[in-house]
Structure formats: C-alpha cells, structure tokens
N, C-alpha and C. Protein backbone atom coordinates (compact mmCIF):
# COMPACT_ATOMS: atom_id res chain seq x y z
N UNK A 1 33.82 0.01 -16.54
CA UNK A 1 33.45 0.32 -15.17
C UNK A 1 34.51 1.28 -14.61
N UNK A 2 34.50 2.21 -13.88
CA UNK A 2 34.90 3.29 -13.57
C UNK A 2 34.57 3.53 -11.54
N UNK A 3 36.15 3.36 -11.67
CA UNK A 3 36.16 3.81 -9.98
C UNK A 3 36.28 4.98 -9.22
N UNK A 4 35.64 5.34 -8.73
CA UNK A 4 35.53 6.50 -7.76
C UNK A 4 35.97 6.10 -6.22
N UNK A 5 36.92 6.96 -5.81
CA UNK A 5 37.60 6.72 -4.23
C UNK A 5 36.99 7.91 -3.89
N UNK A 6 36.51 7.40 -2.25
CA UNK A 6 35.66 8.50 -1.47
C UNK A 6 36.74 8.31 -0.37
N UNK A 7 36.83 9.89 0.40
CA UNK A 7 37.38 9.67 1.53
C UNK A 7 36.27 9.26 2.67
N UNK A 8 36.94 8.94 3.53
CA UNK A 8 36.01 8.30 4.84
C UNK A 8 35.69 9.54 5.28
N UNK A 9 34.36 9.67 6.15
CA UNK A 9 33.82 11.36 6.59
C UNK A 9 34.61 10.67 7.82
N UNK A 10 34.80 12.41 8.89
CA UNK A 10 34.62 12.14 10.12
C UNK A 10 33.57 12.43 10.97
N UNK A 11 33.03 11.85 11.78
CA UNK A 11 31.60 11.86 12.48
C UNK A 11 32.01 12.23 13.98
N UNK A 12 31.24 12.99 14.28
CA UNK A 12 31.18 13.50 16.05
C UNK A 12 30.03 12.37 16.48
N UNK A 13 29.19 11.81 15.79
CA UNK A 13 28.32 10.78 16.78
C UNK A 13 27.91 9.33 15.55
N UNK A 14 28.06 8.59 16.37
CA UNK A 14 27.54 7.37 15.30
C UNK A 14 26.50 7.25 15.11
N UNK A 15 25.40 8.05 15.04
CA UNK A 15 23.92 8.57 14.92
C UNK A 15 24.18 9.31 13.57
N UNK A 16 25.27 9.92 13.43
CA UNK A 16 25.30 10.49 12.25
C UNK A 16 25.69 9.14 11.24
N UNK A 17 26.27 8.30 11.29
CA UNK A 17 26.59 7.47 10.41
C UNK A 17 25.59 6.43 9.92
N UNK A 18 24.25 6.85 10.73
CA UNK A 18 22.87 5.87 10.32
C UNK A 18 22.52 6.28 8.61
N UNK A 19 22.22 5.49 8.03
CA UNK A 19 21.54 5.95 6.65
C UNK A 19 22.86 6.18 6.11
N UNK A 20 22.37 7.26 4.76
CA UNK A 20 23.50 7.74 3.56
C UNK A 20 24.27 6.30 3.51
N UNK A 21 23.46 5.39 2.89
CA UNK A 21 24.62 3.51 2.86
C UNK A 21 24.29 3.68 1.22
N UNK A 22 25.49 3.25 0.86
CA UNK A 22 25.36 3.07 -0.79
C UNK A 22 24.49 2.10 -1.42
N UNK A 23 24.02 2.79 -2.78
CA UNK A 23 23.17 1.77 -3.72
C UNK A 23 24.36 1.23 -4.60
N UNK A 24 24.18 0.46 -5.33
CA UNK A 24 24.84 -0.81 -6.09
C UNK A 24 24.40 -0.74 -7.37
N UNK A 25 24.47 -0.86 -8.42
CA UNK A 25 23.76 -0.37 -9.66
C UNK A 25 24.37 -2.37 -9.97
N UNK A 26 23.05 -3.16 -10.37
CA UNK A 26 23.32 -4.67 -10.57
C UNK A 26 23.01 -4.69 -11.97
N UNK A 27 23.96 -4.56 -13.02
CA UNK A 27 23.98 -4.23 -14.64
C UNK A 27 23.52 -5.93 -14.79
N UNK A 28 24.21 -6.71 -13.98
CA UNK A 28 23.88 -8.30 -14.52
C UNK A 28 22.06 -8.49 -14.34
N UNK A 29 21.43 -8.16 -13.27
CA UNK A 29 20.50 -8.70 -12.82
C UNK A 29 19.34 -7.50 -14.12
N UNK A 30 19.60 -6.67 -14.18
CA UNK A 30 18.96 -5.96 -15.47
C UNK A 30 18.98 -6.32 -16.59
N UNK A 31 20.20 -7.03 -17.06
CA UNK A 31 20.32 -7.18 -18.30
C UNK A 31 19.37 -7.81 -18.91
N UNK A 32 17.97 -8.28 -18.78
CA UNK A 32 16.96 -9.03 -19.23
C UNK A 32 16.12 -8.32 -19.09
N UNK A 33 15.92 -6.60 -18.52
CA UNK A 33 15.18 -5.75 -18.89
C UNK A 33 15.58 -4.29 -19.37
N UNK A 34 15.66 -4.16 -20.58
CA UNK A 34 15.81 -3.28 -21.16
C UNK A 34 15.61 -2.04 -20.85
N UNK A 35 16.52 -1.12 -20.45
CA UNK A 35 15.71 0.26 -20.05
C UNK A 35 16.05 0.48 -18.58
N UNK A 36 15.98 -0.66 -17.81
CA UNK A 36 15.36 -0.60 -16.31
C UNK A 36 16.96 -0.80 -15.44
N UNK A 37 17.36 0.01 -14.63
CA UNK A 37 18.19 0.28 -14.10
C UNK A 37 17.94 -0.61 -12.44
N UNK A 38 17.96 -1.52 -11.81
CA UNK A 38 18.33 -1.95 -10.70
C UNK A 38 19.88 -1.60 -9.84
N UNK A 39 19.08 -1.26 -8.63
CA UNK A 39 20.25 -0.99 -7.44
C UNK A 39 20.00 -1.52 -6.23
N UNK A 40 20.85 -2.14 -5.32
CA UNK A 40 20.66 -2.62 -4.00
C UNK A 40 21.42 -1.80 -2.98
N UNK A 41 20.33 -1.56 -2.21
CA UNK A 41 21.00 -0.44 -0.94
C UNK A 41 21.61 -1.08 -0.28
N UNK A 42 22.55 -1.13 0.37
CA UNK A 42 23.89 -1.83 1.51
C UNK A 42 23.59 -1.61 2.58
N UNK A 43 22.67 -1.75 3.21
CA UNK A 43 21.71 -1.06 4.46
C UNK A 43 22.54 -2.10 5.96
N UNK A 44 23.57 -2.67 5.44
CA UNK A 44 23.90 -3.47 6.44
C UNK A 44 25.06 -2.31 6.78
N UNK A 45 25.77 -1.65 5.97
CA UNK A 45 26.45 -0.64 6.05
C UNK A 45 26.26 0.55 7.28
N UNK A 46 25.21 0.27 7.50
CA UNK A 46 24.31 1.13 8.61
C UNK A 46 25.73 0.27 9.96
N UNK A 47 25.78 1.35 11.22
CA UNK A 47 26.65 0.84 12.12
C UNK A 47 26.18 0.19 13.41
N UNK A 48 24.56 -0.36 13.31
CA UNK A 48 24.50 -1.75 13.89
C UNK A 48 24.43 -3.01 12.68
N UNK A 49 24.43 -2.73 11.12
CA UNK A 49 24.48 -3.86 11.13
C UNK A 49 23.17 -4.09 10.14
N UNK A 50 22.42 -3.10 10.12
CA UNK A 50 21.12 -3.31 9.69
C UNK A 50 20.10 -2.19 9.32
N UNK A 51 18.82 -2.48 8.34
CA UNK A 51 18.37 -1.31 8.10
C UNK A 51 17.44 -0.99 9.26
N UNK A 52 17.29 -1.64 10.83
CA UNK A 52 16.87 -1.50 12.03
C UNK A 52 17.44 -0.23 12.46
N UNK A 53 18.50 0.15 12.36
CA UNK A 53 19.33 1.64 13.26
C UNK A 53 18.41 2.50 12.51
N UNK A 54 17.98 2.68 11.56
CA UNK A 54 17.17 4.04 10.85
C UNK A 54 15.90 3.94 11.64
N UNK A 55 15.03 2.61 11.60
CA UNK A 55 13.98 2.88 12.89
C UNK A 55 14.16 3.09 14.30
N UNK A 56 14.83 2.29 14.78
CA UNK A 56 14.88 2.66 15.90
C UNK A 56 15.54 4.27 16.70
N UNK A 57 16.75 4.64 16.05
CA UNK A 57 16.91 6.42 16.32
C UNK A 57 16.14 6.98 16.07
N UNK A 58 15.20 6.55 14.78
CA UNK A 58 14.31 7.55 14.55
C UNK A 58 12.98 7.64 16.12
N UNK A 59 12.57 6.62 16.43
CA UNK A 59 11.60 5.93 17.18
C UNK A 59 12.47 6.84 18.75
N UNK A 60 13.58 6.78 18.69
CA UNK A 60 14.13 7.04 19.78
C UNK A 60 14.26 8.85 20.29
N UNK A 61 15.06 9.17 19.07
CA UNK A 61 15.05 10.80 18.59
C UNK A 61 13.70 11.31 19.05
N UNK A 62 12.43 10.63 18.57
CA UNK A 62 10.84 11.54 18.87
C UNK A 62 10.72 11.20 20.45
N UNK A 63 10.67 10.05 20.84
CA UNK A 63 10.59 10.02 22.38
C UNK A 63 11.35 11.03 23.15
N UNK A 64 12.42 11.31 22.67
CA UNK A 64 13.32 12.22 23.74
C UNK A 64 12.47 13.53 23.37
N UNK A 65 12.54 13.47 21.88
CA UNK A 65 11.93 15.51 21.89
C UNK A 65 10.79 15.50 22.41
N UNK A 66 9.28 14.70 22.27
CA UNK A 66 8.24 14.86 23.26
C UNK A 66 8.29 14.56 24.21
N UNK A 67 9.44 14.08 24.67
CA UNK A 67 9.44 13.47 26.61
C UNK A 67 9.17 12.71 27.10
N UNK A 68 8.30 11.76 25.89
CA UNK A 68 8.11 10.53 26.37
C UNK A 68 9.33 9.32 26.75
N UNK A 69 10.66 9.48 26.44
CA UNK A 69 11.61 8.81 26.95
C UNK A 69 12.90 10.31 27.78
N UNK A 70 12.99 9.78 28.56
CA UNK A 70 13.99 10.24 29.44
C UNK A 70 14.83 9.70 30.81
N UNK A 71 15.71 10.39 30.74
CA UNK A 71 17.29 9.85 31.55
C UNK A 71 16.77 8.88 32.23
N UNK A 72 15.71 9.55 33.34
CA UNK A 72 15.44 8.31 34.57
C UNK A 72 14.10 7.22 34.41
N UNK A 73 13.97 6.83 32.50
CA UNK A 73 13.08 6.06 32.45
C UNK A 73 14.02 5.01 31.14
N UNK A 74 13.77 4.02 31.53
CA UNK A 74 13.93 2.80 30.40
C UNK A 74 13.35 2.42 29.60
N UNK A 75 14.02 2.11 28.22
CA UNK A 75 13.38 1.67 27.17
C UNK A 75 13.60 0.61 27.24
N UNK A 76 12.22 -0.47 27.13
CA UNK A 76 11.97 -1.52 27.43
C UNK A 76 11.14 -2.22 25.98
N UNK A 77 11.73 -3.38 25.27
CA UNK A 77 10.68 -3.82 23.94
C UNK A 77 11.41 -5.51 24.30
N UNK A 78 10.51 -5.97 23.26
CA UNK A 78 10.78 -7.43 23.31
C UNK A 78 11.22 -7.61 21.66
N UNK A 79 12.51 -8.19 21.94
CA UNK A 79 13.25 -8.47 20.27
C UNK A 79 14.07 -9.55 20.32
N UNK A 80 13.92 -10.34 19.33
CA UNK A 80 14.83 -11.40 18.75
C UNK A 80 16.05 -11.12 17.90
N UNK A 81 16.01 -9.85 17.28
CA UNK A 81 16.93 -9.68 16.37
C UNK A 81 17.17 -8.29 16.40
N UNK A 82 17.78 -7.43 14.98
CA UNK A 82 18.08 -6.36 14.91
C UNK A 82 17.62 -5.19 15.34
N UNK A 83 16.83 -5.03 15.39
CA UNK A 83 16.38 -3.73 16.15
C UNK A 83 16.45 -3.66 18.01
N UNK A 84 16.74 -4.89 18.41
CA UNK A 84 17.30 -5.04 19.64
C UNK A 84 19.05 -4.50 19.68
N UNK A 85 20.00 -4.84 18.59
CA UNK A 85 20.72 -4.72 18.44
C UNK A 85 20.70 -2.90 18.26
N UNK A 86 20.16 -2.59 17.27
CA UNK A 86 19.54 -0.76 17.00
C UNK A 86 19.66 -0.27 18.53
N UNK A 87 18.67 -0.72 19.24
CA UNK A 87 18.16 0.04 20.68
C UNK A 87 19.41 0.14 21.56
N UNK A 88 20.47 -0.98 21.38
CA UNK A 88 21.59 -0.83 22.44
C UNK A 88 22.43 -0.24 22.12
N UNK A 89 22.82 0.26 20.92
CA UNK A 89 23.21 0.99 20.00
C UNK A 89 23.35 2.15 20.43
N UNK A 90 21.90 2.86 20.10
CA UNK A 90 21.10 3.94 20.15
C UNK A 90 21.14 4.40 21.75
N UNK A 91 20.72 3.77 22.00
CA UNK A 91 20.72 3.81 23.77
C UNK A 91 22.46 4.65 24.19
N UNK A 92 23.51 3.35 23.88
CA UNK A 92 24.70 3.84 24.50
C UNK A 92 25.10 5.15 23.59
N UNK A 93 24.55 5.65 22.88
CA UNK A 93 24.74 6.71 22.14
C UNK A 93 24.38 7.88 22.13
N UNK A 94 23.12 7.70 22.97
CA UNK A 94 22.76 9.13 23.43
C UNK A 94 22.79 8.70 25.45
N UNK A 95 23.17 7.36 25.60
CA UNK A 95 22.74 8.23 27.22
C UNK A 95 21.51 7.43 28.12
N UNK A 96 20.81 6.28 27.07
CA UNK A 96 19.55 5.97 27.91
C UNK A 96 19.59 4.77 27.92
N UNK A 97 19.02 4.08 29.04
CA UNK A 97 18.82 2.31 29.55
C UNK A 97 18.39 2.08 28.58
N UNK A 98 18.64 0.42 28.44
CA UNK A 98 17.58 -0.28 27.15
C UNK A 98 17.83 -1.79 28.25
N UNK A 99 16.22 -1.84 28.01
CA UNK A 99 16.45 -3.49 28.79
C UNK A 99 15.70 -4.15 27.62
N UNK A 100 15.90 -5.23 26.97
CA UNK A 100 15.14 -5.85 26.12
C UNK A 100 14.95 -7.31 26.84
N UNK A 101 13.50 -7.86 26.22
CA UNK A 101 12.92 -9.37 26.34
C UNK A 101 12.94 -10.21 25.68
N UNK A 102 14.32 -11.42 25.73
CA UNK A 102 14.36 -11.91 24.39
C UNK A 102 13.73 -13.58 24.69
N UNK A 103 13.80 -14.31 23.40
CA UNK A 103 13.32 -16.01 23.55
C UNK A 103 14.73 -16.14 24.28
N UNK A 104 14.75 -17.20 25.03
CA UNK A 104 15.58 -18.13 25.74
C UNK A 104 16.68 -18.97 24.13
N UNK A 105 15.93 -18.60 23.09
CA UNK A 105 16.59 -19.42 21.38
C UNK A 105 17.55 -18.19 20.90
N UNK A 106 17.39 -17.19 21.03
CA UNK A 106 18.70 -16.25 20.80
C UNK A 106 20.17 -16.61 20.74
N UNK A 107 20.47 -16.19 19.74
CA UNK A 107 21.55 -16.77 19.83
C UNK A 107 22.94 -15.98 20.57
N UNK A 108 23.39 -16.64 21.32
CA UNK A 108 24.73 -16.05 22.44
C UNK A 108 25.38 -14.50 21.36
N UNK A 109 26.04 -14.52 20.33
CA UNK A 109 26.20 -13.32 20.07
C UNK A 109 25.51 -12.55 20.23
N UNK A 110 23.62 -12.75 19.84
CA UNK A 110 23.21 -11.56 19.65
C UNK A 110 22.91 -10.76 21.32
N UNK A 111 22.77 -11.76 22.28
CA UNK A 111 22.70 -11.54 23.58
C UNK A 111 24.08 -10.78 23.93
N UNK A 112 25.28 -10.80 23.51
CA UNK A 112 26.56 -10.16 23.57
C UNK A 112 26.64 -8.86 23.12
N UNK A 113 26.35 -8.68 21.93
CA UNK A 113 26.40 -7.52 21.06
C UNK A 113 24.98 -6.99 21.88
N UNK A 114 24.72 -7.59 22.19
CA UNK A 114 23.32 -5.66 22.99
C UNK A 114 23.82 -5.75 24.68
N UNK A 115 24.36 -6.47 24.82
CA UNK A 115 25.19 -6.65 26.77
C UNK A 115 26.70 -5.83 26.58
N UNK A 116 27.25 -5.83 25.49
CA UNK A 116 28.60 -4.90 25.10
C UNK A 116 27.74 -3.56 25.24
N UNK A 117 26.89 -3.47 24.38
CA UNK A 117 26.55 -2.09 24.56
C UNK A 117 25.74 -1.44 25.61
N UNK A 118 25.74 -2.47 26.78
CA UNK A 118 25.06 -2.05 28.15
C UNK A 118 23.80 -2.38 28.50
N UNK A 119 22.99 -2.92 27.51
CA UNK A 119 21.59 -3.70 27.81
C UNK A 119 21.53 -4.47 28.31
N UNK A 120 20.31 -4.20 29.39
CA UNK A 120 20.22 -5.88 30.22
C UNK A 120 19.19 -6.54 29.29
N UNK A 121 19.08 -7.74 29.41
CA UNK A 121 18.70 -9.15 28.73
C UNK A 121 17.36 -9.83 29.46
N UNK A 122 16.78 -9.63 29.35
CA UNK A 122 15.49 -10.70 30.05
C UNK A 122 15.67 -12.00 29.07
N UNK A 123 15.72 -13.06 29.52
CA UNK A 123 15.36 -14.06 28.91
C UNK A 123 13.96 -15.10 28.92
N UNK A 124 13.46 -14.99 27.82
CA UNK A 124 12.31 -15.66 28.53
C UNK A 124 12.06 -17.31 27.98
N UNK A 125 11.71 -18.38 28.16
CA UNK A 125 11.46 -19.57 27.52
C UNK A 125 11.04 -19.86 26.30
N UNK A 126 11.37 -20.25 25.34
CA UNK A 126 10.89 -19.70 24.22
C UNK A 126 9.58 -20.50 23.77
N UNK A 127 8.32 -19.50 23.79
CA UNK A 127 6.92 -20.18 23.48
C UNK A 127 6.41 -19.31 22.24
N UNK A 128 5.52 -19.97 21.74
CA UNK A 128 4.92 -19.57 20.62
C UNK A 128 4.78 -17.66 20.49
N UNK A 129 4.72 -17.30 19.48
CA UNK A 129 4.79 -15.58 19.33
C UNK A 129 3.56 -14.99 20.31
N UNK A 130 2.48 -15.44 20.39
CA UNK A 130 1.20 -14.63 20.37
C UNK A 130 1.12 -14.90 21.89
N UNK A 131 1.75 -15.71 22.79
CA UNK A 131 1.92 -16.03 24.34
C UNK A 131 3.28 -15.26 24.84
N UNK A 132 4.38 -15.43 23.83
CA UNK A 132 5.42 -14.71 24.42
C UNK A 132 5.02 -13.07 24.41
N UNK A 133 4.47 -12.71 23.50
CA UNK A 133 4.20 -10.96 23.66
C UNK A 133 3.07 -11.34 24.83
N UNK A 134 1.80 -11.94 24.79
CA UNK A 134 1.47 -11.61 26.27
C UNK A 134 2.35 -11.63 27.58
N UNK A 135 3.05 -12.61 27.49
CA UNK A 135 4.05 -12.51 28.62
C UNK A 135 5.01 -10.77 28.99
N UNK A 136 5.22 -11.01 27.73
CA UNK A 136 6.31 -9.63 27.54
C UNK A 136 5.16 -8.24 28.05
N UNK A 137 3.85 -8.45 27.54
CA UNK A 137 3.17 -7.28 27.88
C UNK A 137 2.83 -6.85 29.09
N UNK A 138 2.53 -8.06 30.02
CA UNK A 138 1.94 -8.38 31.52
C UNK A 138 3.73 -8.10 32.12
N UNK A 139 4.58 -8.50 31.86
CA UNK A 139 6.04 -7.69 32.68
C UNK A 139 6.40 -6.19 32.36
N UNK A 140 5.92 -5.93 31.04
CA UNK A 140 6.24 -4.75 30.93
C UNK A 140 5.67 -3.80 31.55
N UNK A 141 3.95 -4.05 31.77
CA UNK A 141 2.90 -3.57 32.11
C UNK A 141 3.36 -3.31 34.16
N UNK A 142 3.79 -4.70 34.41
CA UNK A 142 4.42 -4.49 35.57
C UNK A 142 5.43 -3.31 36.11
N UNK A 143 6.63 -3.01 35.31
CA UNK A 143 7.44 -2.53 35.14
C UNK A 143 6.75 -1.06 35.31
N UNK A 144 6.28 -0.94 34.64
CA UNK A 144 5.70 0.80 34.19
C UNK A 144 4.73 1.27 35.60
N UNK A 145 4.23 -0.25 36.03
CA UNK A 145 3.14 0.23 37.12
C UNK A 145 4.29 0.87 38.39
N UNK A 146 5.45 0.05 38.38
CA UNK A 146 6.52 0.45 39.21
C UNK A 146 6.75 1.93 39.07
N UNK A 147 6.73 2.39 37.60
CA UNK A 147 6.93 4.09 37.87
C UNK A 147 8.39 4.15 37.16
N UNK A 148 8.78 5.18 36.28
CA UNK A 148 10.03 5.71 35.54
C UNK A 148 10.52 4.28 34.45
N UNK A 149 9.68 3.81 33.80
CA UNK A 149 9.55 2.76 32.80
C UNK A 149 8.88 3.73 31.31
N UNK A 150 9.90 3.41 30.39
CA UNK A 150 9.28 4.11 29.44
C UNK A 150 8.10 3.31 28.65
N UNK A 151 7.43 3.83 27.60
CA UNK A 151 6.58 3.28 26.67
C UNK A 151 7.29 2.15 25.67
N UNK A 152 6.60 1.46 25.42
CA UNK A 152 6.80 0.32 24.44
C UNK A 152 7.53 1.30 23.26
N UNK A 153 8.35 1.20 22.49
CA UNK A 153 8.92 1.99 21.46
C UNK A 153 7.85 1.40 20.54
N UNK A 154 7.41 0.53 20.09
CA UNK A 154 6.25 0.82 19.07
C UNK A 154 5.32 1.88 19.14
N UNK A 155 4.86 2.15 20.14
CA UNK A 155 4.27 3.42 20.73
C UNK A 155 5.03 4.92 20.19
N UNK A 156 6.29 4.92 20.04
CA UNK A 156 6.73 6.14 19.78
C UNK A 156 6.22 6.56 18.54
N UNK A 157 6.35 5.17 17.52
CA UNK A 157 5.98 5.43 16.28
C UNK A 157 4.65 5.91 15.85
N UNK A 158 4.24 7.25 15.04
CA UNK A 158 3.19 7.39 15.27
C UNK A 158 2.74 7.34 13.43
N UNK A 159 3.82 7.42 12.51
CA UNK A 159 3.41 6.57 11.55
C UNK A 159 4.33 6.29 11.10
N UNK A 160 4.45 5.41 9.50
CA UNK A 160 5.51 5.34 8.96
C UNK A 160 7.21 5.87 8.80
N UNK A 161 6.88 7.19 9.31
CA UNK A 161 8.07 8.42 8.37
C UNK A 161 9.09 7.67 9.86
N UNK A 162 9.06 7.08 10.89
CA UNK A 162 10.23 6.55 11.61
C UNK A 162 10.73 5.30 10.69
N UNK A 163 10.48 4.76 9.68
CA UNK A 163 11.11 3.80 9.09
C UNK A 163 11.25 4.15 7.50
N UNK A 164 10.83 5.54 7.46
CA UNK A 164 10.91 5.93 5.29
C UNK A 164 11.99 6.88 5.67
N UNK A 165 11.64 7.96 6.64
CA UNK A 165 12.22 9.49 6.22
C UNK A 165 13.27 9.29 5.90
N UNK A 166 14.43 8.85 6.59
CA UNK A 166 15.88 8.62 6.11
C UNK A 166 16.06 8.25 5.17
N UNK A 167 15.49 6.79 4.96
CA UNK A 167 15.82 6.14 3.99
C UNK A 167 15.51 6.46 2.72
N UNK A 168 13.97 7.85 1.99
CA UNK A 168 13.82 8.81 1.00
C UNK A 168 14.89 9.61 0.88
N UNK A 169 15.64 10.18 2.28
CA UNK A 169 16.74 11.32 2.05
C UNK A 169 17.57 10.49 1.28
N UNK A 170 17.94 9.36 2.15
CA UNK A 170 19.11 8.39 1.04
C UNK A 170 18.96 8.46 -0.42
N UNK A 171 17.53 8.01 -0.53
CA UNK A 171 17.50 7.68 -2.27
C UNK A 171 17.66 8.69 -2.94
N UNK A 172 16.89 10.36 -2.77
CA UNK A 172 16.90 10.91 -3.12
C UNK A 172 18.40 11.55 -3.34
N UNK A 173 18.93 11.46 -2.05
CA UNK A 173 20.56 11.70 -2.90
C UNK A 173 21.17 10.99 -3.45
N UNK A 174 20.95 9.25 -3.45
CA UNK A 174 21.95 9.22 -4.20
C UNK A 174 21.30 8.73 -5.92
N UNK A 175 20.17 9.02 -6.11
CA UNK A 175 19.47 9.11 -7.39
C UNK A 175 19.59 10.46 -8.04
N UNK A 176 20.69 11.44 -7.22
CA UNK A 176 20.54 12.65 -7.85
C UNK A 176 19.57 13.90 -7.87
C-alpha cells in the first residue's frame, strides 16, 4: 500500500468545498470477487456533513439564477435531518434566510447546527409523516400568501442532475 500526501486546497467559498470527497478502494470487501474493484465515496467529507450539501446548493444555485429565490424572499422546507443542515449552510453562504419545519423529536444538536448558521426553527409536534407535511404545507402555503416567501426547494428541482451532476464530476475524476 502506497501513500500519497495531498496538500489542503485553499477555497474563497465553502460552496467550493461541496463534492470532489474521496473514494476508498475496499481490497478486503472485493476480495471474494475477482476482477471487481469496490470504492466508498466519503461523502460525509462534504462541509455540512453529508451527501445533502451537493443537493441542496445545487437546488439553491438554480433558484437564484432563475429568480425564483432572492434576497427579500425565504427559503422555507420541512426537514428532520441533513439537508436542513445543507440549507443553513448554503443559505449563510451565499446571503439568504432559511427557516425550516422540524418534528418537535429532533434532536437539540441538529436544531443548533442550523440556529449557528442563522436558521429559524419551527417546531412542530411530532405526528405521523403524511399529517405533518399537510401541516407544513397549509403554513407554508400561508407564508407565501403573505408575499416575499420563496418556493418549496423541492420545486427548484426540476430533475435529477440537482442530486447526480456533481457527484458524476466526482466519479469521473477520480476514476480517471
């Protein structure tokens, strides 16, 4: 086995540090197939934490260039986990509100880690999935009727390539 030392890049934005996360070449977990090369991407390496920061900038990046998100409108979604973490991220990184809707079962860090990065917190009681998104939809729906409320970020997505494109550039470089 043979080590290679990389220097650390320097980055002007932590948007640049999304993606390019190393693969792992697992010689043990192959060894029972002949031929076949296995690798695990380190996608936690990503700087929220998760392979969520590649969707959500991406999701975020298209809203700003078509206009559907801007300065004096909020991005507003309902999340339990990482991609809530992504949005506050993303948000304090370029410049834009993020209010997220979480279960009342969240756990205190993850409510911390998106309130460090300036998100406000809705909390809501925690009820079954298919009642809590109605809930979440009928406030959000509220919100927007108010005026300068952005679109649901699922909405930005208009297909896949907000959760592949990066992550093809990745493979493709580092498969050579």
């Amino acid at each position: 086995m043979s080590l290679r030392l990389t220097r650390s890049r320097r980055l002007s934005s932590v948007l640049e540090a999304v993606g390019n996360t190393p693969l792992i070449r697992l010689e043990k977990v192959a060894a029972s197939a002949p031929g076949v090369e296995v690798y695990v991407k380190l996608e936690f390496m990503n700087p929220g934490g998760s392979v969520k920061d590649r969707p959500a900038m991406r999701m975020m990046l298209d809203a700003i260039k078509d206009g559907r998100l801007t300065q004096d409108r909020i991005l507003i979604d309902s999340t339990s986990g990482n991609t809530g973490v992504a949005y506050s991220l993303m948000g304090a990184a370029l410049g834009y509100r993020v209010h997220l809707v979480m279960p009342s079962n969240v756990t205190k860090a993850r409510k911390d880690i998106t309130q460090a990065f300036g998100t406000h917190t809705l909390a809501l009681l925690y009820a079954p999935s298919r009642d809590s998104r109605r809930l979440h939809h009928r406030r959000w729906r509220g919100a927007a009727d108010r005026g300068g409320v952005s679109s649901l970020p699922a909405r930005f997505c208009r297909s896949l390539r907000c959760r592949t494109d990066t992550a093809h550039v990745c493979q493709l470089r580092h498969q050579g």
